[in-house]
C-alpha atoms as a PDB file:
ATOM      1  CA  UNK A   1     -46.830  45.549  14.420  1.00  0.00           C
ATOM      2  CA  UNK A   2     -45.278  42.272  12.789  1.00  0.00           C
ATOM      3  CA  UNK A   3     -42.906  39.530  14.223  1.00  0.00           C
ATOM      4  CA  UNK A   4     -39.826  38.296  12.772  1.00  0.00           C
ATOM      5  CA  UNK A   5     -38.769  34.642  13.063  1.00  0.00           C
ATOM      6  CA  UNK A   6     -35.414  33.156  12.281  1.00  0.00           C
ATOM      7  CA  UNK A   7     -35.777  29.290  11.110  1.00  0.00           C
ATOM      8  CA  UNK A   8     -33.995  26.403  11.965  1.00  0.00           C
ATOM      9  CA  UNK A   9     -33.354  23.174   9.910  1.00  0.00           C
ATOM     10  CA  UNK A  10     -35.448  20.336  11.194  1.00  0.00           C
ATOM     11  CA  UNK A  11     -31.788  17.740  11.201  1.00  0.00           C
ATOM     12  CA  UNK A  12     -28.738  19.950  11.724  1.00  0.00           C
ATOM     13  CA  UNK A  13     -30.744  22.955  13.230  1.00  0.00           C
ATOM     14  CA  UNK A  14     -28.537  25.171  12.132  1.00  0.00           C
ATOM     15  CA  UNK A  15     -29.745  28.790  10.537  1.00  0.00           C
ATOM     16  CA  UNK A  16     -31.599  28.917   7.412  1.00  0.00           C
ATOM     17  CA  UNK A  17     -33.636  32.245   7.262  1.00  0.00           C
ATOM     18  CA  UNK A  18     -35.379  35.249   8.994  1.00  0.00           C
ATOM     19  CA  UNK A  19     -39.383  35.420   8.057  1.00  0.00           C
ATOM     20  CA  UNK A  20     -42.743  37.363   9.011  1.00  0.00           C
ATOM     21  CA  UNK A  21     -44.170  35.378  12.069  1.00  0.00           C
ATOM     22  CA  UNK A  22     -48.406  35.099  10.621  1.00  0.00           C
ATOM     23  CA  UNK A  23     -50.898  36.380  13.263  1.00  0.00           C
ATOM     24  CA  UNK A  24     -53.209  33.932  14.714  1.00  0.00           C
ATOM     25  CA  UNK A  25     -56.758  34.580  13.300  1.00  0.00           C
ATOM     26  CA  UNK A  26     -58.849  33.056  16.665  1.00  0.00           C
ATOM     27  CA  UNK A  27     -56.833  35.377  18.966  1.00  0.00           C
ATOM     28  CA  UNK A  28     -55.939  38.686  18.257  1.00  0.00           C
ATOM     29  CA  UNK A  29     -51.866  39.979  18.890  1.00  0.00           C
ATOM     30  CA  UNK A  30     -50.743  36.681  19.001  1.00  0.00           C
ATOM     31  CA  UNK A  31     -48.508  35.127  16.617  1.00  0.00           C
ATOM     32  CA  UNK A  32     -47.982  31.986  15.062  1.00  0.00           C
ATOM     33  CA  UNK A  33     -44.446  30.228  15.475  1.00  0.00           C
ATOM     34  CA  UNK A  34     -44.101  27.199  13.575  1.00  0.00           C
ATOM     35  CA  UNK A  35     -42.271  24.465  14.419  1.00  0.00           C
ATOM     36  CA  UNK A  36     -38.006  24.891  14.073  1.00  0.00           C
ATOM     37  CA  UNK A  37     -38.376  28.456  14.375  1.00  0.00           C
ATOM     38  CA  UNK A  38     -37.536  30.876  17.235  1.00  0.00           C
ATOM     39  CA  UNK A  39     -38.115  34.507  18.072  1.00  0.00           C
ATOM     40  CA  UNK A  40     -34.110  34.297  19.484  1.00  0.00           C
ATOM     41  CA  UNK A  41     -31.695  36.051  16.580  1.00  0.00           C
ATOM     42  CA  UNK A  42     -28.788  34.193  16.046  1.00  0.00           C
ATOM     43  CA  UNK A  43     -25.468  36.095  16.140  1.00  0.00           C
ATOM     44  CA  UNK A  44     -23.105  37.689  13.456  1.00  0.00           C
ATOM     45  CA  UNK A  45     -21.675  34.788  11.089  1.00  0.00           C
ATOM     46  CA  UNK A  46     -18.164  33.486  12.091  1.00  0.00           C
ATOM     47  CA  UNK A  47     -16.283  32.512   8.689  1.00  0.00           C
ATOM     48  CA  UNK A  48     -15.842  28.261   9.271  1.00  0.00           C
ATOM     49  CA  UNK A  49     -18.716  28.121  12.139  1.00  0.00           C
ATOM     50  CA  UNK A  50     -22.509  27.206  11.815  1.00  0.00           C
ATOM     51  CA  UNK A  51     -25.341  28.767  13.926  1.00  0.00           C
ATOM     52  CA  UNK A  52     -27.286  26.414  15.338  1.00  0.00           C
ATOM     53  CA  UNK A  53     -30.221  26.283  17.875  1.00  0.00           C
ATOM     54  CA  UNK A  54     -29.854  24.328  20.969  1.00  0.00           C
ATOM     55  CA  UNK A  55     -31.754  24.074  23.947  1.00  0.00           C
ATOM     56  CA  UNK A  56     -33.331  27.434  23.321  1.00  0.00           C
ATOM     57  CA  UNK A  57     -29.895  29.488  22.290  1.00  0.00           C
ATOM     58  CA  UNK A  58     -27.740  29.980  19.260  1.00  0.00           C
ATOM     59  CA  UNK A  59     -24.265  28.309  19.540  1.00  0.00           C
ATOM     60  CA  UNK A  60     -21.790  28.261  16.840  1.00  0.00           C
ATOM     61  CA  UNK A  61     -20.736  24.651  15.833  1.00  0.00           C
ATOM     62  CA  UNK A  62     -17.378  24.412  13.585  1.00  0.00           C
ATOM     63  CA  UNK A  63     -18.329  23.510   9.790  1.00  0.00           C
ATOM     64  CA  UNK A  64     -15.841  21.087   8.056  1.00  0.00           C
ATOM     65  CA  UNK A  65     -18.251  20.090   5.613  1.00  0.00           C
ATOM     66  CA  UNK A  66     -17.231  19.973   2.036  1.00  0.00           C
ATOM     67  CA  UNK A  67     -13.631  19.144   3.472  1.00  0.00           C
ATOM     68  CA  UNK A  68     -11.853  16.186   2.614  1.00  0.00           C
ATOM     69  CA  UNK A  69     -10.038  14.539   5.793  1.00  0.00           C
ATOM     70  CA  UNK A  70      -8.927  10.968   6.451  1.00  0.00           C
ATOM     71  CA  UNK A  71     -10.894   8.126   8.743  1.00  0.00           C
ATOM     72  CA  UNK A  72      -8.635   5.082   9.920  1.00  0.00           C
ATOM     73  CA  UNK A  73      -6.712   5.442   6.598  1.00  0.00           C
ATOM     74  CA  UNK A  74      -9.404   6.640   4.103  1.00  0.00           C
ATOM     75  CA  UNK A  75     -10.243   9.579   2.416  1.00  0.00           C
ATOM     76  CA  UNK A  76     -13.759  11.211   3.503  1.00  0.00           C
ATOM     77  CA  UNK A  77     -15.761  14.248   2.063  1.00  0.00           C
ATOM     78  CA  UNK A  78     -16.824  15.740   5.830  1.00  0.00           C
ATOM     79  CA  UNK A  79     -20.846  16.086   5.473  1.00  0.00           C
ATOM     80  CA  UNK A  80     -21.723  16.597   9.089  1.00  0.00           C
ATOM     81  CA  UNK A  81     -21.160  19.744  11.820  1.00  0.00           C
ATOM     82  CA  UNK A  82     -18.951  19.700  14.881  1.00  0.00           C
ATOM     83  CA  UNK A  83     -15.014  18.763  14.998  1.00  0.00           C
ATOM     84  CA  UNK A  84     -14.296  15.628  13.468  1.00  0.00           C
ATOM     85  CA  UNK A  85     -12.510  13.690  16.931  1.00  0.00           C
ATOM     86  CA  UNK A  86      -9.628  11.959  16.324  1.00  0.00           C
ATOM     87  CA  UNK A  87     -10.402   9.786  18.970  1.00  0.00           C
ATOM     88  CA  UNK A  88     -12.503   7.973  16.114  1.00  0.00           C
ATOM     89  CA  UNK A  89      -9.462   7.850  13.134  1.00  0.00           C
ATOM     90  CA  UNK A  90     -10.215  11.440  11.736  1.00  0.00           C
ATOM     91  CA  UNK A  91      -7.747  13.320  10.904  1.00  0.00           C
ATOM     92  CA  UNK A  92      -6.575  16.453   7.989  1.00  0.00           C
ATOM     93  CA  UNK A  93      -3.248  14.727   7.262  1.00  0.00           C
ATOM     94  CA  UNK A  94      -2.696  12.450   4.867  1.00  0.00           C
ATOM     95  CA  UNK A  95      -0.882   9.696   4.671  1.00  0.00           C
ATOM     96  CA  UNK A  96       3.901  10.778   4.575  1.00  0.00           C
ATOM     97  CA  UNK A  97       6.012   9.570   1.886  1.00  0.00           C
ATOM     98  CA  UNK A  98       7.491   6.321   2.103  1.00  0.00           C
ATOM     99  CA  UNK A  99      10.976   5.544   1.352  1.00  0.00           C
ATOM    100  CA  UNK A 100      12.187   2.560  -0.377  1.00  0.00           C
ATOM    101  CA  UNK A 101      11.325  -0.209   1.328  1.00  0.00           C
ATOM    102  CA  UNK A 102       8.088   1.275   3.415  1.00  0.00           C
ATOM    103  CA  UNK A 103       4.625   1.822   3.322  1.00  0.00           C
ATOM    104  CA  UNK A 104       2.735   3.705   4.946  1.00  0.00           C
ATOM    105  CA  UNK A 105      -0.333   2.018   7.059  1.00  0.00           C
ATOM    106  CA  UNK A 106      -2.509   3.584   9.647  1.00  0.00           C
ATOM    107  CA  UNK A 107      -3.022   2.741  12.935  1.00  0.00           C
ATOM    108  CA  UNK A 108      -4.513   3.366  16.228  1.00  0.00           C
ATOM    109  CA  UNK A 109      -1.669   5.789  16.717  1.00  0.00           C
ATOM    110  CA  UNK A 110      -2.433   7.556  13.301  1.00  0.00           C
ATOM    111  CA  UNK A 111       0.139   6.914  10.076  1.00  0.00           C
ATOM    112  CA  UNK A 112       3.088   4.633  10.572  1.00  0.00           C
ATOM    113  CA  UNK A 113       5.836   4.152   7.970  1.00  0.00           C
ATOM    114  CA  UNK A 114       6.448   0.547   8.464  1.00  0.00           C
ATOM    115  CA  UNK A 115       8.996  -1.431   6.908  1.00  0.00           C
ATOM    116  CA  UNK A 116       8.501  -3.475   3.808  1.00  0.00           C
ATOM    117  CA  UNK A 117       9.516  -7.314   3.405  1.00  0.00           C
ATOM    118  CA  UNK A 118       6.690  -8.324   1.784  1.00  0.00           C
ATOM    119  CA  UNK A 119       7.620 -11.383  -1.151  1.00  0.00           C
ATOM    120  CA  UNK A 120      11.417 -12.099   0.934  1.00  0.00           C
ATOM    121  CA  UNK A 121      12.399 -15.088   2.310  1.00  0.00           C
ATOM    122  CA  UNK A 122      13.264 -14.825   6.278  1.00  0.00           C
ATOM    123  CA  UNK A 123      14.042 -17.563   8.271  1.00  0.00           C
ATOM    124  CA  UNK A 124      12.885 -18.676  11.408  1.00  0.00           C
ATOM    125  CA  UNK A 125      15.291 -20.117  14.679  1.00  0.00           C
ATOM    126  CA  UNK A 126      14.798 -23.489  13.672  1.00  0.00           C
ATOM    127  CA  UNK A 127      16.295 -22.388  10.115  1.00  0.00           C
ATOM    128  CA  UNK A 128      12.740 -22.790   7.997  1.00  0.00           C
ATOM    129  CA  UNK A 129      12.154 -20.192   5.073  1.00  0.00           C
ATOM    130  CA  UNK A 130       9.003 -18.197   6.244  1.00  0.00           C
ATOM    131  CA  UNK A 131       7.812 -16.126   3.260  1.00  0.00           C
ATOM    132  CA  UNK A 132       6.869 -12.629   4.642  1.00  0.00           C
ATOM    133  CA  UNK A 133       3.082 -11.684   3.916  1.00  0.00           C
ATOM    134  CA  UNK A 134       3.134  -8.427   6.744  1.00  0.00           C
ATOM    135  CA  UNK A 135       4.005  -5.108   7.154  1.00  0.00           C
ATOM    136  CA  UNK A 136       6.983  -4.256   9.850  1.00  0.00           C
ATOM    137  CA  UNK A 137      10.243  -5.433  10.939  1.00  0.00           C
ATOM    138  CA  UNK A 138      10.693  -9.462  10.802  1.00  0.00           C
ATOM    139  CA  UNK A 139      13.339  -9.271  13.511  1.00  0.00           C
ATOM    140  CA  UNK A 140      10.879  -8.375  15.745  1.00  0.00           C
ATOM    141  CA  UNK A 141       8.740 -11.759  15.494  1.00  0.00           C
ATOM    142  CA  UNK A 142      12.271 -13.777  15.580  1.00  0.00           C
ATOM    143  CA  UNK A 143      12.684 -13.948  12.170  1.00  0.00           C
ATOM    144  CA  UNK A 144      16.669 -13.635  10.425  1.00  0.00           C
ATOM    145  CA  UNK A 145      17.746 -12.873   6.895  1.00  0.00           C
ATOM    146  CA  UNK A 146      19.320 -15.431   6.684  1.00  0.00           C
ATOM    147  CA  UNK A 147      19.460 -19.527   8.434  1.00  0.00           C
ATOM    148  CA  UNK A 148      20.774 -19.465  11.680  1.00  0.00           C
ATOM    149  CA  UNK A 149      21.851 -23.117  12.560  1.00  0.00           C
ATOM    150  CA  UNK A 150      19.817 -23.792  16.291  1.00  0.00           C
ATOM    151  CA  UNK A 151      22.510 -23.262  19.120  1.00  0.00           C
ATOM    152  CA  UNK A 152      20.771 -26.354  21.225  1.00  0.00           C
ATOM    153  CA  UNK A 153      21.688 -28.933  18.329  1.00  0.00           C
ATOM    154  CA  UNK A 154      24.711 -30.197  16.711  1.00  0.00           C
ATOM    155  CA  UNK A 155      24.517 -29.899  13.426  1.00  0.00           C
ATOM    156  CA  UNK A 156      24.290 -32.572  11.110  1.00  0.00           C
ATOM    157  CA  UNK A 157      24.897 -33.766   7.909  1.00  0.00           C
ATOM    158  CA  UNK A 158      23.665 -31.890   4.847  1.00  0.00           C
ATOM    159  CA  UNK A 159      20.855 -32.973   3.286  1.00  0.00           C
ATOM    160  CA  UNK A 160      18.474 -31.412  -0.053  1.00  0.00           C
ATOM    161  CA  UNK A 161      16.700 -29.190   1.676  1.00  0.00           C
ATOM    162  CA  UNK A 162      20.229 -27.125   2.659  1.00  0.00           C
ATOM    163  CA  UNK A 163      20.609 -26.893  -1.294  1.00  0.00           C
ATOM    164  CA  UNK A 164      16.961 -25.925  -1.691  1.00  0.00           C
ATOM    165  CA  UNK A 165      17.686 -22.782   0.293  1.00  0.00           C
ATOM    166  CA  UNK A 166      20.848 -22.105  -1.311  1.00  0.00           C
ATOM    167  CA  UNK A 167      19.400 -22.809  -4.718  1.00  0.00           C
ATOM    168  CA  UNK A 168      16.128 -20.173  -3.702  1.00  0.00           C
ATOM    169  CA  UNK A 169      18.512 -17.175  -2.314  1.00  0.00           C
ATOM    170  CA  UNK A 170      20.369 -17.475  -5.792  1.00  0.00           C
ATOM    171  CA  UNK A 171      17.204 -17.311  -7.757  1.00  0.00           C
ATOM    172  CA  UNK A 172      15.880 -14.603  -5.831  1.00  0.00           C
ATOM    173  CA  UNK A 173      19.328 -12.681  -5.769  1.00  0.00           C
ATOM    174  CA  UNK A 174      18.612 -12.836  -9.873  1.00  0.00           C
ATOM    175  CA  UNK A 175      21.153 -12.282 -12.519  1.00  0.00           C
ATOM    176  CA  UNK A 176      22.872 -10.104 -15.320  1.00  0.00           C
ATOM    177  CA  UNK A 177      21.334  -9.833 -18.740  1.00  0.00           C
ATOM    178  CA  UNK A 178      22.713  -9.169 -22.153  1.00  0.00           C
ATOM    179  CA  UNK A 179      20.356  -7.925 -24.276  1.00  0.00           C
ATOM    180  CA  UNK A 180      20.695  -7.225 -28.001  1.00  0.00           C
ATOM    181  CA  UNK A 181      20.780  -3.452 -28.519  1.00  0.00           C
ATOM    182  CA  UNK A 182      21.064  -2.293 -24.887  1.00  0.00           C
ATOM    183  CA  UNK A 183      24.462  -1.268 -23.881  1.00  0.00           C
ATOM    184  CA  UNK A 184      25.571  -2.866 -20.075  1.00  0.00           C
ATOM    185  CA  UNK A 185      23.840  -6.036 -18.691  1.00  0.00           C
ATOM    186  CA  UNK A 186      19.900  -5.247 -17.332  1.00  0.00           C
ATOM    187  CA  UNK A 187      20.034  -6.837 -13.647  1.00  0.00           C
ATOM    188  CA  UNK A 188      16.851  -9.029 -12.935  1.00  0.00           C
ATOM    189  CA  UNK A 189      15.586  -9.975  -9.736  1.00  0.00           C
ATOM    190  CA  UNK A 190      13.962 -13.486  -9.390  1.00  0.00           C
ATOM    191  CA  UNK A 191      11.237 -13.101  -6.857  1.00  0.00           C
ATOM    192  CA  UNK A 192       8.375 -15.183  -7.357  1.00  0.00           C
ATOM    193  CA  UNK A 193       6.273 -11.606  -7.815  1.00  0.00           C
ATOM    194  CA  UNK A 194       9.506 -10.571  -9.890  1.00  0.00           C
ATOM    195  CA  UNK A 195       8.953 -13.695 -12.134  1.00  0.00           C
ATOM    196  CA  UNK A 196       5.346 -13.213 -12.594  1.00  0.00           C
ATOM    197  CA  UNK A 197       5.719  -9.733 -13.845  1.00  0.00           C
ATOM    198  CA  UNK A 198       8.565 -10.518 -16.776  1.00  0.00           C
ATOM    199  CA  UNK A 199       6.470 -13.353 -18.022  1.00  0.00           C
ATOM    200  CA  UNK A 200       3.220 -11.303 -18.482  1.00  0.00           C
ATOM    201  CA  UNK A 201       5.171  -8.837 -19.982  1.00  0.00           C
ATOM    202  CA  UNK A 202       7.053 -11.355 -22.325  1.00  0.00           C
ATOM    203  CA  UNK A 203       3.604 -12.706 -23.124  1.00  0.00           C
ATOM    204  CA  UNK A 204       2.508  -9.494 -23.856  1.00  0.00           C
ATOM    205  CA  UNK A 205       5.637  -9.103 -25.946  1.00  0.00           C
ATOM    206  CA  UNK A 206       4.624 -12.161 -27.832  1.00  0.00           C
ATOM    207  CA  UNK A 207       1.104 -11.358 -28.802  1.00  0.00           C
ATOM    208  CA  UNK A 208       2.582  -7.996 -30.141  1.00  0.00           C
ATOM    209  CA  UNK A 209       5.131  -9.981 -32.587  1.00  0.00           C
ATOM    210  CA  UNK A 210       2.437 -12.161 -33.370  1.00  0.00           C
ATOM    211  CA  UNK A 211       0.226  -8.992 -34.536  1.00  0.00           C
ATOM    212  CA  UNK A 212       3.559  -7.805 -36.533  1.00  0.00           C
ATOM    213  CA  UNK A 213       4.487  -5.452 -33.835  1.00  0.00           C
ATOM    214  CA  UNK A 214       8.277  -5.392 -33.061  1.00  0.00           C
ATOM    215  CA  UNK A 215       8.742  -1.569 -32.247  1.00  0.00           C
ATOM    216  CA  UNK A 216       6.597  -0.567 -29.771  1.00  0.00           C
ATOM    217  CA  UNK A 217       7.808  -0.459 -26.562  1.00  0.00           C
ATOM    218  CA  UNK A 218       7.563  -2.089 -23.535  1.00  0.00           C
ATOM    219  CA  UNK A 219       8.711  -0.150 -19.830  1.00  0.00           C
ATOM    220  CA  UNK A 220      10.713  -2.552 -17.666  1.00  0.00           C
ATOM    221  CA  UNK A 221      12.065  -1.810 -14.483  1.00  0.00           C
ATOM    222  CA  UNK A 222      15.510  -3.486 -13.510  1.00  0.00           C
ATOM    223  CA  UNK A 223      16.352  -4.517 -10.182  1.00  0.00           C
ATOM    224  CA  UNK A 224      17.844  -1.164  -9.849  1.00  0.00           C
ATOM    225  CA  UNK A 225      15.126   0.707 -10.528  1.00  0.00           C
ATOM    226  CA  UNK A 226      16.203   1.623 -14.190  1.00  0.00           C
ATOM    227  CA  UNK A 227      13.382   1.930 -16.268  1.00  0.00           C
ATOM    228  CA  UNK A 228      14.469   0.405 -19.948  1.00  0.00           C
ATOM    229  CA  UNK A 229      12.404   1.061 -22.990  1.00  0.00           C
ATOM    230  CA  UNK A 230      12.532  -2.294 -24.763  1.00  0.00           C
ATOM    231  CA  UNK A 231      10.501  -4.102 -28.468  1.00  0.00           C
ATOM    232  CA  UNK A 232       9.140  -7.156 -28.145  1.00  0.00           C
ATOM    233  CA  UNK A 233      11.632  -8.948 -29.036  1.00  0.00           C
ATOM    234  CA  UNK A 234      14.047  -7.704 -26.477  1.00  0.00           C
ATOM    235  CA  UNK A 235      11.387  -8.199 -24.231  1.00  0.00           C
ATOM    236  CA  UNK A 236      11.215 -12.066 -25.131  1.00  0.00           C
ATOM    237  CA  UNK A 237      14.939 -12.127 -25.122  1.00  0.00           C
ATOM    238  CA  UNK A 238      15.569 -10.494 -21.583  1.00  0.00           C
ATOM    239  CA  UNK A 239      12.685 -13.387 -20.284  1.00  0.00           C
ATOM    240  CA  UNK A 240      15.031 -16.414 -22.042  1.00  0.00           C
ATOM    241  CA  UNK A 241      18.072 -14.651 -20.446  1.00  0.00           C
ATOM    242  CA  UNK A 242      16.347 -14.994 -16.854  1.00  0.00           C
ATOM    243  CA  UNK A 243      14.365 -18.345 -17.691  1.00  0.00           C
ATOM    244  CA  UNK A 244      17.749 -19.792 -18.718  1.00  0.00           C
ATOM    245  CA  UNK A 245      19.379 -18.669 -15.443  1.00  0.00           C
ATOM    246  CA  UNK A 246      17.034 -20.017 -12.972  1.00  0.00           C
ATOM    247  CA  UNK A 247      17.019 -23.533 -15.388  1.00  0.00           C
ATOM    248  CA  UNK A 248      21.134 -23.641 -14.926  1.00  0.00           C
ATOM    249  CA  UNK A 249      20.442 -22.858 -11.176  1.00  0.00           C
ATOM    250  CA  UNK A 250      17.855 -25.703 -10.931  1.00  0.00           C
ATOM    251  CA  UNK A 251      20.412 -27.973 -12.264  1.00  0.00           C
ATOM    252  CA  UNK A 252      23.191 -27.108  -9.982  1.00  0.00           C
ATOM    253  CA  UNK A 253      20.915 -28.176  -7.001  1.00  0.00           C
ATOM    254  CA  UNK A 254      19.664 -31.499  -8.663  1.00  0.00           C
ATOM    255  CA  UNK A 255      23.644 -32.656  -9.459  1.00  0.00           C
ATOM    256  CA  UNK A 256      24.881 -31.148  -5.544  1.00  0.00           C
ATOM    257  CA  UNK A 257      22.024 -33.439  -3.931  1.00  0.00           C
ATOM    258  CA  UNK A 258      22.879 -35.911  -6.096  1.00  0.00           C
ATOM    259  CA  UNK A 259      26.199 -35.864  -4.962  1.00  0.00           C
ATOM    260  CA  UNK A 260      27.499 -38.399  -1.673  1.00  0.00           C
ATOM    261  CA  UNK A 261      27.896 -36.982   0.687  1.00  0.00           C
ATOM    262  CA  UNK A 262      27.168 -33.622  -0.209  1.00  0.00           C
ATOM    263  CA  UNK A 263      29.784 -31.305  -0.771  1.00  0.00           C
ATOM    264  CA  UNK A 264      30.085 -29.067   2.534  1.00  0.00           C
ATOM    265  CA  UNK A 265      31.127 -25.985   0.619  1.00  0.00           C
ATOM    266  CA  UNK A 266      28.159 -26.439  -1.446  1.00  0.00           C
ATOM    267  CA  UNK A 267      27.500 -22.709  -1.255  1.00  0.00           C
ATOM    268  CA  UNK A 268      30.618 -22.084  -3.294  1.00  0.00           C
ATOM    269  CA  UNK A 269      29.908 -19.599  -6.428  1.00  0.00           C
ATOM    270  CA  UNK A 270      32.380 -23.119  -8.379  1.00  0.00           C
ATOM    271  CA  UNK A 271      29.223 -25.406  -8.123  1.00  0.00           C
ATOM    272  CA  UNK A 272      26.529 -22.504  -9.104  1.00  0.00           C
ATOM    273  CA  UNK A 273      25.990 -20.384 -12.527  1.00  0.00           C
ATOM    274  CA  UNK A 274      27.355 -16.916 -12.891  1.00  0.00           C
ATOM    275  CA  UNK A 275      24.009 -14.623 -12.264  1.00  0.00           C
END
């Protein structure tokens, strides 16, 4: 007469084999059952489900391993048993599209498409320029698009700082470019992050011409989101067009605060540069 065993795995104790139980050679018709093993048979196989031994009884425990799911935002290869709980931030779905304007971040409450103002210049009540560094709506931390004069105080005269603000909306509005070889006018925006990308790309532009390279082209993307194929050169050229712009706008502000008193419709497109 022999005994089969069914063994256990010492961590996840779920099913690894059946095997020949070894008789005891001090006592006779008694067999030897090692440690993580049980004379119990575990039940049929369920397709997704482990067997494991608890307690002193097979119970199936749901298998994800092997499965890629999501924890508070990040992408995880499942390598234990039982249900992932999305009490804890798991979860199968991944992160929905954003539209312009959004990203996506996750939260507490699981993915949230969130609004994007990141780089743009709000204002607070007291009229200040607050760059926004967050994700969501500014409104909702008091914040306007654009100054809103204090209701508790008269207002009074104009000084730099109301040209400063006009001067940085018109920068970061941007401008119209003519380059040579392109058909209509490539609209720039003149964000500081907007800025930072044109010049690496016109240095990049440079270090081509200086290797000889005027053909190869460099991807730019307008402030429509037109892509334009463009050689160094009309790289370089596109960068003067916008470097020129924000110079002309810089002077505008220096002669309006120079001016006494300054002029109240100093907003008017007749004292700025045509973007």
């Amino acid at each position: 007469m022999s005994l089969i065993i069914y063994n256990y795995h010492p961590q996840t104790r779920e099913f690894l084999s059946a095997s020949w139980a070894d008789i005891s050679p001090l006592e006779k018709d008694v067999y030897l059952i090692p440690s993580f093993a049980t004379e119990t048979a575990p039940p049929e196989a369920q397709e997704g489900y482990a067997r494991v031994f608890e307690d002193g009884a097979w119970v199936a425990v749901i298998d994800h391993r092997d499965e890629v799911w999501w924890l508070n935002g990040a992408q995880v290869v499942i390598d234990f048993l039982g249900e992932p709980s999305a009490e804890d931030g798991w979860t199968q779905e991944g992160p929905p599209e954003a539209g312009d304007g959004e990203s996506v971040q996750w939260s507490d409450n699981g993915w949230e498409i969130l609004a994007d103002h990141r780089g743009e210049t709000w204002f607070d009540g007291e009229g200040n320029s607050v760059r926004i560094d967050f994700l969501g709506d500014p409104s909702e931390r008091d914040l306007k698009a654009t100054p809103v004069e204090p209701e508790s105080e008269e207002p009074g005269p104009l000084t730099g700082d109301d040209v400063n603000l006009e001067r940085l909306k018109r920068i970061e509005d941007g401008c119209n470019v003519s380059v040579t070889g392109v058909v209509d006018p490539i609209p720039l925006q003149g964000r500081v992050q907007d800025q930072t990308n044109l010049l690496g790309l016109a240095t990049g532009a440079q270090l081509r011409i200086a290797s000889g390279d005027t053909t190869t082209t460099i991807t730019f993307r307008d402030a429509d989101n037109v892509d334009h194929d463009l050689t160094p050169p009309q790289v370089l050229e596109l960068w003067q067009g916008g470097a020129n712009f924000i110079s002309a706008v810089m002077q505008a502000s220096w002669d309006l605060k120079a001016a006494t008193p300054i002029p109240s419709d100093y907003t008017d497109n007749a004292y700025w540069p045509t973007p």
